[in-house]
PDB file of N, CA and C in Angstrom:
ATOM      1  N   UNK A   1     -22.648   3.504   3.930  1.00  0.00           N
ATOM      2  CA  UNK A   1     -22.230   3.307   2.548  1.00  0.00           C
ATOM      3  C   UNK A   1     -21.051   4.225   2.255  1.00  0.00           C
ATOM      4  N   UNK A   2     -20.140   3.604   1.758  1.00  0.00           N
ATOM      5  CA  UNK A   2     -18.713   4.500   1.139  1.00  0.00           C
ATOM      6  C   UNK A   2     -18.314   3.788   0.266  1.00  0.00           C
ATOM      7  N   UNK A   3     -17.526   4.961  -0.590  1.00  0.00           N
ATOM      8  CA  UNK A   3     -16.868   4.348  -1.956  1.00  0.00           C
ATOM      9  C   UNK A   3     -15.325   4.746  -2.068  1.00  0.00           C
ATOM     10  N   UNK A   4     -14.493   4.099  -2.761  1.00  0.00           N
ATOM     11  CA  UNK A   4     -13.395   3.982  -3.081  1.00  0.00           C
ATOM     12  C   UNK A   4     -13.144   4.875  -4.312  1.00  0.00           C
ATOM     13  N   UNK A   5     -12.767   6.240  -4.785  1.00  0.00           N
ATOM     14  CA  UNK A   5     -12.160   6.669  -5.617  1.00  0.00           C
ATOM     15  C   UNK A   5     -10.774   7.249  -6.058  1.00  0.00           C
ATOM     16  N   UNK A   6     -10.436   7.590  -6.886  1.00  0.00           N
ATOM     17  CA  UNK A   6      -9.588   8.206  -7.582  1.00  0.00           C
ATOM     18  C   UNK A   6      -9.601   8.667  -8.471  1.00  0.00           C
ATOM     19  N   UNK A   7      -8.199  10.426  -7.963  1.00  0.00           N
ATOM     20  CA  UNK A   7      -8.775  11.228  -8.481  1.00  0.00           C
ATOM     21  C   UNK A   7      -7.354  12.107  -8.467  1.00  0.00           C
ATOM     22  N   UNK A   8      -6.786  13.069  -9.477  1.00  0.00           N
ATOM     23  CA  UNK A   8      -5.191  13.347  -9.276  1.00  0.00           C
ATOM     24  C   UNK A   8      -4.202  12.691  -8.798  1.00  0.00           C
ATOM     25  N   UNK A   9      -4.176  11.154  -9.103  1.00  0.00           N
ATOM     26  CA  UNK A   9      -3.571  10.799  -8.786  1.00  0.00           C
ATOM     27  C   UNK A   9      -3.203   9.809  -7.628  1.00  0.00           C
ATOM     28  N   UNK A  10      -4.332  10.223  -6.795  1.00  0.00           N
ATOM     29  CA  UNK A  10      -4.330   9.387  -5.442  1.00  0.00           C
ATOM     30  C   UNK A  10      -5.857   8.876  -5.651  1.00  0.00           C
ATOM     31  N   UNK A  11      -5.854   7.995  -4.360  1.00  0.00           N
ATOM     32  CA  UNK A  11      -7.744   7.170  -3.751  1.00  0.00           C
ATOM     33  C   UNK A  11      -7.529   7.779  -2.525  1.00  0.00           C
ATOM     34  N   UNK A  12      -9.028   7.778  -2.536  1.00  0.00           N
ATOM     35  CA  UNK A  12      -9.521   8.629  -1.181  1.00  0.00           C
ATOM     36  C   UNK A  12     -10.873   7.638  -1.400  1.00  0.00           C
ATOM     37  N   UNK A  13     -11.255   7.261   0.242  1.00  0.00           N
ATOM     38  CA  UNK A  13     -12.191   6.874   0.774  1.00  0.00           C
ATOM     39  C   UNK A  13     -13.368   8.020   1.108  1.00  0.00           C
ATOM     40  N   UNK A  14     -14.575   7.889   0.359  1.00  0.00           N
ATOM     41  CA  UNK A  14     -15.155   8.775   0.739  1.00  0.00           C
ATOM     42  C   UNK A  14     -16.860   8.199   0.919  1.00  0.00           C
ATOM     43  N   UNK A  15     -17.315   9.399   1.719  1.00  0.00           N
ATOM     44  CA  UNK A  15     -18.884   8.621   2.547  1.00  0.00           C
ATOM     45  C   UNK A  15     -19.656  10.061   2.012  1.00  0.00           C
ATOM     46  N   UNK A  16     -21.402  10.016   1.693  1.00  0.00           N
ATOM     47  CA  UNK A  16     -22.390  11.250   1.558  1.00  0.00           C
ATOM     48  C   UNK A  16     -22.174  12.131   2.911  1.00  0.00           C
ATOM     49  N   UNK A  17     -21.822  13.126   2.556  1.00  0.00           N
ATOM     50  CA  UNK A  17     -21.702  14.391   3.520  1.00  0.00           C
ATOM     51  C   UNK A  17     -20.438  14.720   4.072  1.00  0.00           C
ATOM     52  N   UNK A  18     -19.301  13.678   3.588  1.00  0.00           N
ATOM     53  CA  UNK A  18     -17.940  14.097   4.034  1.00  0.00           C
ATOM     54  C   UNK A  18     -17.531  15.682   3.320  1.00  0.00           C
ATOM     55  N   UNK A  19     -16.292  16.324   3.418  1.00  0.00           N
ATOM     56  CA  UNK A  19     -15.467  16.891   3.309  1.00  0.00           C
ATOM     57  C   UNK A  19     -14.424  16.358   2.811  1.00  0.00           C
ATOM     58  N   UNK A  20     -13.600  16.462   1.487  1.00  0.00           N
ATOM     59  CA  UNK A  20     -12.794  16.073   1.246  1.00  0.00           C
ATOM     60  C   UNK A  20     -11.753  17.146   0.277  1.00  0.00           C
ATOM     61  N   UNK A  21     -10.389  17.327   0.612  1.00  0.00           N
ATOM     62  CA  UNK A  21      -9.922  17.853  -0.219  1.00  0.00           C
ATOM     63  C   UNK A  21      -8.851  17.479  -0.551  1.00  0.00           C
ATOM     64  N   UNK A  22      -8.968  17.525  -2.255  1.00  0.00           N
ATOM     65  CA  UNK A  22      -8.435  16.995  -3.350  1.00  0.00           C
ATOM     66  C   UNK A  22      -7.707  17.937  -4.077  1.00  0.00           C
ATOM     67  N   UNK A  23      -6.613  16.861  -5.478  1.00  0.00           N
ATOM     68  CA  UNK A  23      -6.001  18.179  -6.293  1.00  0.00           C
ATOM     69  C   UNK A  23      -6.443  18.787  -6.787  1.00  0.00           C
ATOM     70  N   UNK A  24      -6.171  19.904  -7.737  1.00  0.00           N
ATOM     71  CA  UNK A  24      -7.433  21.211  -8.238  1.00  0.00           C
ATOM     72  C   UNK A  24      -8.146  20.591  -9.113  1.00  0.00           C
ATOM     73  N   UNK A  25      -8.957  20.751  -9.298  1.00  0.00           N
ATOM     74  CA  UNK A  25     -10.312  20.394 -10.531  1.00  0.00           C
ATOM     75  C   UNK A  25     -10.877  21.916 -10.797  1.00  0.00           C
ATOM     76  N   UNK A  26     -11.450  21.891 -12.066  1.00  0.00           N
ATOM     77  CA  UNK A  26     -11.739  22.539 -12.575  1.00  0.00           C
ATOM     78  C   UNK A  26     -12.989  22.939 -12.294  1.00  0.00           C
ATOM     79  N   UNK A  27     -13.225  24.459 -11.965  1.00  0.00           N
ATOM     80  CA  UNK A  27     -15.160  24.144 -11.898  1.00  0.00           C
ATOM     81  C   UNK A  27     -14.576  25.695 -10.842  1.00  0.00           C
ATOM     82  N   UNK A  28     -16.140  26.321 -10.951  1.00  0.00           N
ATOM     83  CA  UNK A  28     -16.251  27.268  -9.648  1.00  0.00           C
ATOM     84  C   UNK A  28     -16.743  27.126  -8.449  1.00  0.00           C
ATOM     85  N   UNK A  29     -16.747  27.681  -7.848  1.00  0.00           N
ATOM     86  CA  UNK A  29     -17.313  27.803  -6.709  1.00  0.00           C
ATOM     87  C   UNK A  29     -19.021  27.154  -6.334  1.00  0.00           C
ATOM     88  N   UNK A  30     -19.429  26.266  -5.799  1.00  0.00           N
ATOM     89  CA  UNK A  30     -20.884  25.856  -6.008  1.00  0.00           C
ATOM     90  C   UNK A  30     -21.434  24.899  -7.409  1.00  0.00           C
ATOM     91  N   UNK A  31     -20.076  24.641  -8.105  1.00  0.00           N
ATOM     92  CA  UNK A  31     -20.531  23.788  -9.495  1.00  0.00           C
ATOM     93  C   UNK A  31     -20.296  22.572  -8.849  1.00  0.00           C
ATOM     94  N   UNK A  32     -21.020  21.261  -9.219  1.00  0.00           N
ATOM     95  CA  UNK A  32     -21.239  20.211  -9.227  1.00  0.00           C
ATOM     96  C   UNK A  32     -20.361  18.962 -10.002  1.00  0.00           C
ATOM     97  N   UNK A  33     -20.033  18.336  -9.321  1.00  0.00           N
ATOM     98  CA  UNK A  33     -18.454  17.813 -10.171  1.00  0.00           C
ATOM     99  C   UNK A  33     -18.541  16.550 -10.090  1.00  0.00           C
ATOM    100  N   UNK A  34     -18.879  15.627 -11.040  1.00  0.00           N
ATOM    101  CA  UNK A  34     -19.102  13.799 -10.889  1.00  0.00           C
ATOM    102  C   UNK A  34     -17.546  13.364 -11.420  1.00  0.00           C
ATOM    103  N   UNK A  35     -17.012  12.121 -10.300  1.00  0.00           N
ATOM    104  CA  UNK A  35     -16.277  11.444  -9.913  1.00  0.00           C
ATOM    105  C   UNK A  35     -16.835  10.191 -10.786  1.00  0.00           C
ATOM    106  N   UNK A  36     -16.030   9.832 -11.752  1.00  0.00           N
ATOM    107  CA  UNK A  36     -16.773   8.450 -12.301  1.00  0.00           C
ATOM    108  C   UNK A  36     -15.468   7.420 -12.236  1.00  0.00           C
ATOM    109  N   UNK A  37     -14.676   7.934 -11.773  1.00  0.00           N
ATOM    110  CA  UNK A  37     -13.525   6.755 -11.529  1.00  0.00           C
ATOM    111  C   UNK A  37     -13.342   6.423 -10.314  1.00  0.00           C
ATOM    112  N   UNK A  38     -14.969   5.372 -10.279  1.00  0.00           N
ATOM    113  CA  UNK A  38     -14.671   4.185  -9.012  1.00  0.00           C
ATOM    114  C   UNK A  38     -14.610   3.488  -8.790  1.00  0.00           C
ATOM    115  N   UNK A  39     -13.572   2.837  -7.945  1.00  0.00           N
ATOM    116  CA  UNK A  39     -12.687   1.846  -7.599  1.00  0.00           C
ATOM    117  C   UNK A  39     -13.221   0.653  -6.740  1.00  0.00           C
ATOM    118  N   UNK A  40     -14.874   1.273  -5.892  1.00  0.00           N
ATOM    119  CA  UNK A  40     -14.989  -0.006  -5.231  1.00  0.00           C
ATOM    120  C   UNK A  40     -16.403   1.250  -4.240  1.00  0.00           C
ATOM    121  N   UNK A  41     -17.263  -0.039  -4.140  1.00  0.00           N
ATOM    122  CA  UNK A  41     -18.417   0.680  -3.301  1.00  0.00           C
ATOM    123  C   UNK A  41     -19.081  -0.294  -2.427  1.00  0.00           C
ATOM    124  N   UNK A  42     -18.980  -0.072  -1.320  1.00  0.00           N
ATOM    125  CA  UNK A  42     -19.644  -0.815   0.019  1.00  0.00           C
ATOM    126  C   UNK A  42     -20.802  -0.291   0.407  1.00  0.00           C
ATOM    127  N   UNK A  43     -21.796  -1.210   1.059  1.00  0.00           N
ATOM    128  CA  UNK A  43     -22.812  -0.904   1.392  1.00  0.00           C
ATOM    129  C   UNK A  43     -22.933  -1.805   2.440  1.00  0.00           C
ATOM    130  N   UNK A  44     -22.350  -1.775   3.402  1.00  0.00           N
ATOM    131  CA  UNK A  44     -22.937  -3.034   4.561  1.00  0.00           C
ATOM    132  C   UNK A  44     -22.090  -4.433   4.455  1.00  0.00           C
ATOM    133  N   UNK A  45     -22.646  -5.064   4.000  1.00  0.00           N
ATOM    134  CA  UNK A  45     -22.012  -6.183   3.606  1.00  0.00           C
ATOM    135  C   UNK A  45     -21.927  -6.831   1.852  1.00  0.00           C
ATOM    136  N   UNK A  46     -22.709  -5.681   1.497  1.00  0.00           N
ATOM    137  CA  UNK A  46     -22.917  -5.787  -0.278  1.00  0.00           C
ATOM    138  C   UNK A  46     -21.648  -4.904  -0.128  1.00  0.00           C
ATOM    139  N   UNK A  47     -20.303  -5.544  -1.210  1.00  0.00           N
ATOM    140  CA  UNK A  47     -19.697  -4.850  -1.727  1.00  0.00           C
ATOM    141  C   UNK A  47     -19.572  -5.058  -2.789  1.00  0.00           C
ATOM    142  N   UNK A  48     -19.101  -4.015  -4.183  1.00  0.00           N
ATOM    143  CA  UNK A  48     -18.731  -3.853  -5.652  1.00  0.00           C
ATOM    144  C   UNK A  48     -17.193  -3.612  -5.792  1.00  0.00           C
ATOM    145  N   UNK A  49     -16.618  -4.355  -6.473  1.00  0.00           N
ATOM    146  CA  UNK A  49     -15.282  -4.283  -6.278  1.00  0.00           C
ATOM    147  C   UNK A  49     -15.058  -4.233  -7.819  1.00  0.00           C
ATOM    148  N   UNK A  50     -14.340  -3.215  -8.488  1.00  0.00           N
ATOM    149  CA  UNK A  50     -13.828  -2.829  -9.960  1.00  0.00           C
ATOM    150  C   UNK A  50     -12.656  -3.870 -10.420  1.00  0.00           C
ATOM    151  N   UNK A  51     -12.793  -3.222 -11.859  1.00  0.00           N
ATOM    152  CA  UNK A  51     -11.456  -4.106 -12.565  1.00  0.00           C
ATOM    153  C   UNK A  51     -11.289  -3.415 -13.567  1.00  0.00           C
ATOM    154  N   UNK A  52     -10.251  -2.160 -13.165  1.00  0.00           N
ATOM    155  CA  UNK A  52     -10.144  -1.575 -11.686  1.00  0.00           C
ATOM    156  C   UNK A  52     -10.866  -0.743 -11.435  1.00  0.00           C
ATOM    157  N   UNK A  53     -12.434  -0.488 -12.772  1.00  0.00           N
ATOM    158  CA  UNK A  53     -13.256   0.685 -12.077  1.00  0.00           C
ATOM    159  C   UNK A  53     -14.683   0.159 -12.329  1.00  0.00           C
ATOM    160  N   UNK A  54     -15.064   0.271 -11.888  1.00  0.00           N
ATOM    161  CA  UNK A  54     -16.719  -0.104 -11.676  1.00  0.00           C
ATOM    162  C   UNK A  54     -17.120   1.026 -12.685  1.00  0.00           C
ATOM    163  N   UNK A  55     -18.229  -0.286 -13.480  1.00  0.00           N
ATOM    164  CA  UNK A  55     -19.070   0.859 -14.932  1.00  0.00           C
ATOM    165  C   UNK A  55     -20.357   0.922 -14.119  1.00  0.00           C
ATOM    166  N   UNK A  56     -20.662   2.666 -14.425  1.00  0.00           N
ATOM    167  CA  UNK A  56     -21.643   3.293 -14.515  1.00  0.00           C
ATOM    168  C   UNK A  56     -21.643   3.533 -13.319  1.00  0.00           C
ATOM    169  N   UNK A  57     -21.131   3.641 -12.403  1.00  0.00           N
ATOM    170  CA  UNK A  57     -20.708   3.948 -10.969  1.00  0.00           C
ATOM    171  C   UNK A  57     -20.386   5.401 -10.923  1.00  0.00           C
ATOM    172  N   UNK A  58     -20.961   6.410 -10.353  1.00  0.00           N
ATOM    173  CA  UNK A  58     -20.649   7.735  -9.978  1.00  0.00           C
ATOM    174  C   UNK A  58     -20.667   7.983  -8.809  1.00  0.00           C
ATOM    175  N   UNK A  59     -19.966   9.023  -8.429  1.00  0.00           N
ATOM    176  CA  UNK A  59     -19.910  10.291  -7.064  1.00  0.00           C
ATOM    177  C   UNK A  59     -19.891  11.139  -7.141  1.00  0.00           C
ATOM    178  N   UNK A  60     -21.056  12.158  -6.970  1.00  0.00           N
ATOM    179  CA  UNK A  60     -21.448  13.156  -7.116  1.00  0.00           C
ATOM    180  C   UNK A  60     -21.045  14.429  -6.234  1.00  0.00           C
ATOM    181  N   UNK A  61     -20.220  15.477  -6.204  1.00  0.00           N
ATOM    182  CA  UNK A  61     -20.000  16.110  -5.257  1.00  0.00           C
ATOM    183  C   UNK A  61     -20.002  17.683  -5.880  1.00  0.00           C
ATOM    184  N   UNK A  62     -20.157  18.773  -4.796  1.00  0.00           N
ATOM    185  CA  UNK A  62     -20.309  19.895  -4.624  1.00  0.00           C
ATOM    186  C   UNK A  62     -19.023  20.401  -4.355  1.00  0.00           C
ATOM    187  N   UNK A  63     -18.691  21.689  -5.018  1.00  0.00           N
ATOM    188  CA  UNK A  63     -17.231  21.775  -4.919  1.00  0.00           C
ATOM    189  C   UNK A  63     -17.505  23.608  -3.630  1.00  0.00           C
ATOM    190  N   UNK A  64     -16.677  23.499  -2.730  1.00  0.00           N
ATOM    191  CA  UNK A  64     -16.978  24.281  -1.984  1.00  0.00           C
ATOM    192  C   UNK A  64     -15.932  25.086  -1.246  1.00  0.00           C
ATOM    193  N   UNK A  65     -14.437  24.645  -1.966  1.00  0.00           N
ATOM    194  CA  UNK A  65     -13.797  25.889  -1.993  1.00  0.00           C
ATOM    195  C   UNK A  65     -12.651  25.401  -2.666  1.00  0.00           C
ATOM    196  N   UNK A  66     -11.759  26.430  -3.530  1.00  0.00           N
ATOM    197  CA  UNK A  66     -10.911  26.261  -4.472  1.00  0.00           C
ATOM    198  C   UNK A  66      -9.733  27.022  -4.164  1.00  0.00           C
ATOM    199  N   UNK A  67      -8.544  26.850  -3.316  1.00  0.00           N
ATOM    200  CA  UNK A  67      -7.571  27.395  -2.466  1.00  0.00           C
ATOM    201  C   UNK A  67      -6.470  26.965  -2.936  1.00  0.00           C
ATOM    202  N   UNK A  68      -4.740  27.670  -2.322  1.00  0.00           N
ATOM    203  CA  UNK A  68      -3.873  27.227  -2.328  1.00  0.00           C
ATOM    204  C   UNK A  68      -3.443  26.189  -0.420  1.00  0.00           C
ATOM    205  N   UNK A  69      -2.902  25.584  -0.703  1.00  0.00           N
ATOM    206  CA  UNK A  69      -2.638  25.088   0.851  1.00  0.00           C
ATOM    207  C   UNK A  69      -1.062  25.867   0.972  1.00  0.00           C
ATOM    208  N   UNK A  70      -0.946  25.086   2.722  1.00  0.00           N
ATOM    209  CA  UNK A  70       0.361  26.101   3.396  1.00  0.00           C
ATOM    210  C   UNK A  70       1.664  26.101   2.563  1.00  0.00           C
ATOM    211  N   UNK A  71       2.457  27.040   2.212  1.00  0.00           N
ATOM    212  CA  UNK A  71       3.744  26.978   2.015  1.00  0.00           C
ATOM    213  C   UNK A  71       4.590  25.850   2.698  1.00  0.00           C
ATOM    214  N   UNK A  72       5.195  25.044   1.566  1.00  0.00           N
ATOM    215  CA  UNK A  72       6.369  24.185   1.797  1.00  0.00           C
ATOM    216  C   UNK A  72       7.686  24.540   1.272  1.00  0.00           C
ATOM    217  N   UNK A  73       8.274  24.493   2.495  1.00  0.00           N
ATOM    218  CA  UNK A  73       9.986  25.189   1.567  1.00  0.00           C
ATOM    219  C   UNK A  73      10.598  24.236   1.201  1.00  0.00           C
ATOM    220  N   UNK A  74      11.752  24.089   0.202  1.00  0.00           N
ATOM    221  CA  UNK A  74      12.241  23.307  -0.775  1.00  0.00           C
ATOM    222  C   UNK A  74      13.636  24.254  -0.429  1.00  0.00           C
ATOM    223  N   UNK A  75      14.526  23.119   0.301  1.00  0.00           N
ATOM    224  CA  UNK A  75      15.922  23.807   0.736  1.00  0.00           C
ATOM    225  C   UNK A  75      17.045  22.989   0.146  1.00  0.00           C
ATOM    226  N   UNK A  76      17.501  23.404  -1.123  1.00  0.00           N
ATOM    227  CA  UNK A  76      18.855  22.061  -1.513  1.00  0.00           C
ATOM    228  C   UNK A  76      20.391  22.978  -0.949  1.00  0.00           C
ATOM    229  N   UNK A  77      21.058  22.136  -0.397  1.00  0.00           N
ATOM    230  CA  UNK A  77      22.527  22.422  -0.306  1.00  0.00           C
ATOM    231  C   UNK A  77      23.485  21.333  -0.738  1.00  0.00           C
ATOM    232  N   UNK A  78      24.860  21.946  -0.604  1.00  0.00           N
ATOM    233  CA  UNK A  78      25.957  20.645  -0.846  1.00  0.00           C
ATOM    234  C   UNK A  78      26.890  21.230  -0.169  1.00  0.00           C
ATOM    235  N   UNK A  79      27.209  20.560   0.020  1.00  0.00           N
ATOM    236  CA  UNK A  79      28.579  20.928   1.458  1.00  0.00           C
ATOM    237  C   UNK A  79      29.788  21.004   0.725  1.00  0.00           C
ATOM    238  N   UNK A  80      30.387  22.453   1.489  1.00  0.00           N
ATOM    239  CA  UNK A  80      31.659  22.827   1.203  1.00  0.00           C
ATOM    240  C   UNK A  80      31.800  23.340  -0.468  1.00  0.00           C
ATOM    241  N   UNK A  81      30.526  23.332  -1.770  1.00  0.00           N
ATOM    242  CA  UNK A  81      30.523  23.843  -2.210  1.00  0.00           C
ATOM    243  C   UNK A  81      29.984  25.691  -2.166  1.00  0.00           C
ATOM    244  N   UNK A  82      29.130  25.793  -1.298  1.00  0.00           N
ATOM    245  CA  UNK A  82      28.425  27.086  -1.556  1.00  0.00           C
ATOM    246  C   UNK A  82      27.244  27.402  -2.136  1.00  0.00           C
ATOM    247  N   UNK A  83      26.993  25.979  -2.468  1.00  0.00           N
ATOM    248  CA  UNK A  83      25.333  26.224  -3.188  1.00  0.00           C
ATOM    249  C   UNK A  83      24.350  26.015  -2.397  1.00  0.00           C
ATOM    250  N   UNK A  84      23.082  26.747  -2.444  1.00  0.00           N
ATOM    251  CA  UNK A  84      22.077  26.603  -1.246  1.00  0.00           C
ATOM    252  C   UNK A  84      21.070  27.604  -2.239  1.00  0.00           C
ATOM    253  N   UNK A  85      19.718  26.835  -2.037  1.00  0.00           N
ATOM    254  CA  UNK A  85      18.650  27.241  -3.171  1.00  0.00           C
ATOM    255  C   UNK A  85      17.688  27.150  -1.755  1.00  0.00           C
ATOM    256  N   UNK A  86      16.765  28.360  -1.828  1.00  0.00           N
ATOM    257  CA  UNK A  86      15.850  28.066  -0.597  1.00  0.00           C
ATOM    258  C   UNK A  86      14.600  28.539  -1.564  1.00  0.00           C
ATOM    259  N   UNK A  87      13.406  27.896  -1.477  1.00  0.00           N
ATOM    260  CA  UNK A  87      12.412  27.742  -2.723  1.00  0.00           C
ATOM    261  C   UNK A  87      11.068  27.563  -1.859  1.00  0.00           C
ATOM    262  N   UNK A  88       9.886  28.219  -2.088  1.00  0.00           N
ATOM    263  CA  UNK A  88       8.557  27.638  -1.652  1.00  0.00           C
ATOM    264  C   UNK A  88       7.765  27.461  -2.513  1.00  0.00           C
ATOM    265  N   UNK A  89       6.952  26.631  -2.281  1.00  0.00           N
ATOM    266  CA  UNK A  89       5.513  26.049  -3.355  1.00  0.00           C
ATOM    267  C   UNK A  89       4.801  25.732  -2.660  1.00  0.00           C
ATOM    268  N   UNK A  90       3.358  26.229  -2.899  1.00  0.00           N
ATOM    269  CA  UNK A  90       1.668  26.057  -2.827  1.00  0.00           C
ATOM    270  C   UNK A  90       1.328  25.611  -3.229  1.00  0.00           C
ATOM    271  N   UNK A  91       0.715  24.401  -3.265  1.00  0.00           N
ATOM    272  CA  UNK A  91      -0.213  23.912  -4.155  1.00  0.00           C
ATOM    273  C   UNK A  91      -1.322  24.158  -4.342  1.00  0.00           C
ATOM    274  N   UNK A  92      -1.906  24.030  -5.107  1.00  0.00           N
ATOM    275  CA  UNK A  92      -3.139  24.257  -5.355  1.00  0.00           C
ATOM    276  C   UNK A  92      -3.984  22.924  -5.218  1.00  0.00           C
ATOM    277  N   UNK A  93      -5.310  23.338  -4.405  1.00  0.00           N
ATOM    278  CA  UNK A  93      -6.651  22.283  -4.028  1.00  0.00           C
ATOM    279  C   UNK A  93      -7.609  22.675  -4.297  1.00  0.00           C
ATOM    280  N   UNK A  94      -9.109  21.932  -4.461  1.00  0.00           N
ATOM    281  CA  UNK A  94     -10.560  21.826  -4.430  1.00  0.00           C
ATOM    282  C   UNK A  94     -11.113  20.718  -3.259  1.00  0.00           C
ATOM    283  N   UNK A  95     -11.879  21.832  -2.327  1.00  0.00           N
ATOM    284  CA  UNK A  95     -12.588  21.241  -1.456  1.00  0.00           C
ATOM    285  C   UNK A  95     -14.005  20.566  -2.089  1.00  0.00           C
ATOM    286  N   UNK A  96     -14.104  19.594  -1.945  1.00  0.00           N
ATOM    287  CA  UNK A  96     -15.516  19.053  -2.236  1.00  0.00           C
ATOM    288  C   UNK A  96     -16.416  18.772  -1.107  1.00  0.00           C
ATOM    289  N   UNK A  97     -17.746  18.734  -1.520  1.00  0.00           N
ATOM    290  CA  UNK A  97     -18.479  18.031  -0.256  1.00  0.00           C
ATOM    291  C   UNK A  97     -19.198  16.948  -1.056  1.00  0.00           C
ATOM    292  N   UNK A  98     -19.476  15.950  -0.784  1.00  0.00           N
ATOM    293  CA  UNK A  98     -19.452  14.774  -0.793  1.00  0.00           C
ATOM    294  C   UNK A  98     -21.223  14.546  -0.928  1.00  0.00           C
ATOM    295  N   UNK A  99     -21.890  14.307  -2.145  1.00  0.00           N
ATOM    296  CA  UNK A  99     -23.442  14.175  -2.066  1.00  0.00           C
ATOM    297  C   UNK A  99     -23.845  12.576  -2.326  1.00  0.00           C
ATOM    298  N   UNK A 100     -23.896  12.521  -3.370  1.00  0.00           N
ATOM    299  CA  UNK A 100     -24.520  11.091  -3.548  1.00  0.00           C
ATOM    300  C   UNK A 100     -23.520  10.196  -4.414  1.00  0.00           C
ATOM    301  N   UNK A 101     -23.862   8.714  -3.768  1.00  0.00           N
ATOM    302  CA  UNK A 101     -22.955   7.617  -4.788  1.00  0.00           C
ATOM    303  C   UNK A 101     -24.066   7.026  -4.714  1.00  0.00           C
ATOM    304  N   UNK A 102     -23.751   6.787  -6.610  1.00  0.00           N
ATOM    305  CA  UNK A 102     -24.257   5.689  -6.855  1.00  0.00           C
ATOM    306  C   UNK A 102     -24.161   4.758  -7.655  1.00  0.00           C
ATOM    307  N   UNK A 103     -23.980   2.802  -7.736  1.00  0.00           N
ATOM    308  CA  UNK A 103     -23.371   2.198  -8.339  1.00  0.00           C
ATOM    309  C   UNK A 103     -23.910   1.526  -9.031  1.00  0.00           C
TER     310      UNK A 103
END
C-alpha cells in the first residue's frame, strides 16, 4: 500500500515505514505531523484517485529530524564587465518517518 502526496510544493510517493525528506514543517523533534493533502492511494489493485485530493484521506507521520541540507553555491558573472557575486544557501528540511495511511 502507498499513497500519493503533496506537500511544499512538490508529490512524493510514499509507503508505512519509509523515510522521507521534505520542506521544513513545523513541529519538533518526535511530534506527529498528518499529511491530509492526498492525491491518490493504492492498495493492490484497489486504487483511490483524487479530484485532486481525496476527502478524509490522511498520512500520518513522525517527524525525526529537522536540518539544513548541503551548501549550494549561487555564482552570477557577465563577461568583460567585472561583476561576479559568489553566494551560498541551505535549505532548510524535515525528515519524516512514514506511519500510517489511511483513506
Amino acid at each position: 500500500m502507498y499513497a500519493i502526496i503533496r506537500t511544499g510544493g512538490k508529490q512524493y510517493q510514499v509507503a508505512a515505514g519509509e523515510r522521507l525528506r521534505v520542506e521544513k514543517l513545523e513541529g519538533n523533534i518526535g511530534d506527529t505531523v498528518e499529511l491530509s493533502d492526498v492525491l491518490a492511494v493504492v492498495d493492490g489493485d484497489d486504487a483511490k484517485i483524487g479530484q485532486p485530493v481525496l476527502e478524509g484521506a490522511k498520512v500520518t507521520a513522525r517527524i525525526v529530524e529537522q536540518g539544513k541540507a548541503k551548501k549550494v553555491i549561487v555564482f552570477k558573472k557577465k563577461r568583460r564587465k567585472g561583476y561576479r557575486v559568489k553566494r551560498g544557501h541551505r535549505q532548510m528540511f524535515t525528515s519524516l518517518e512514514i506511519g500510517e495511511i489511511s483513506a
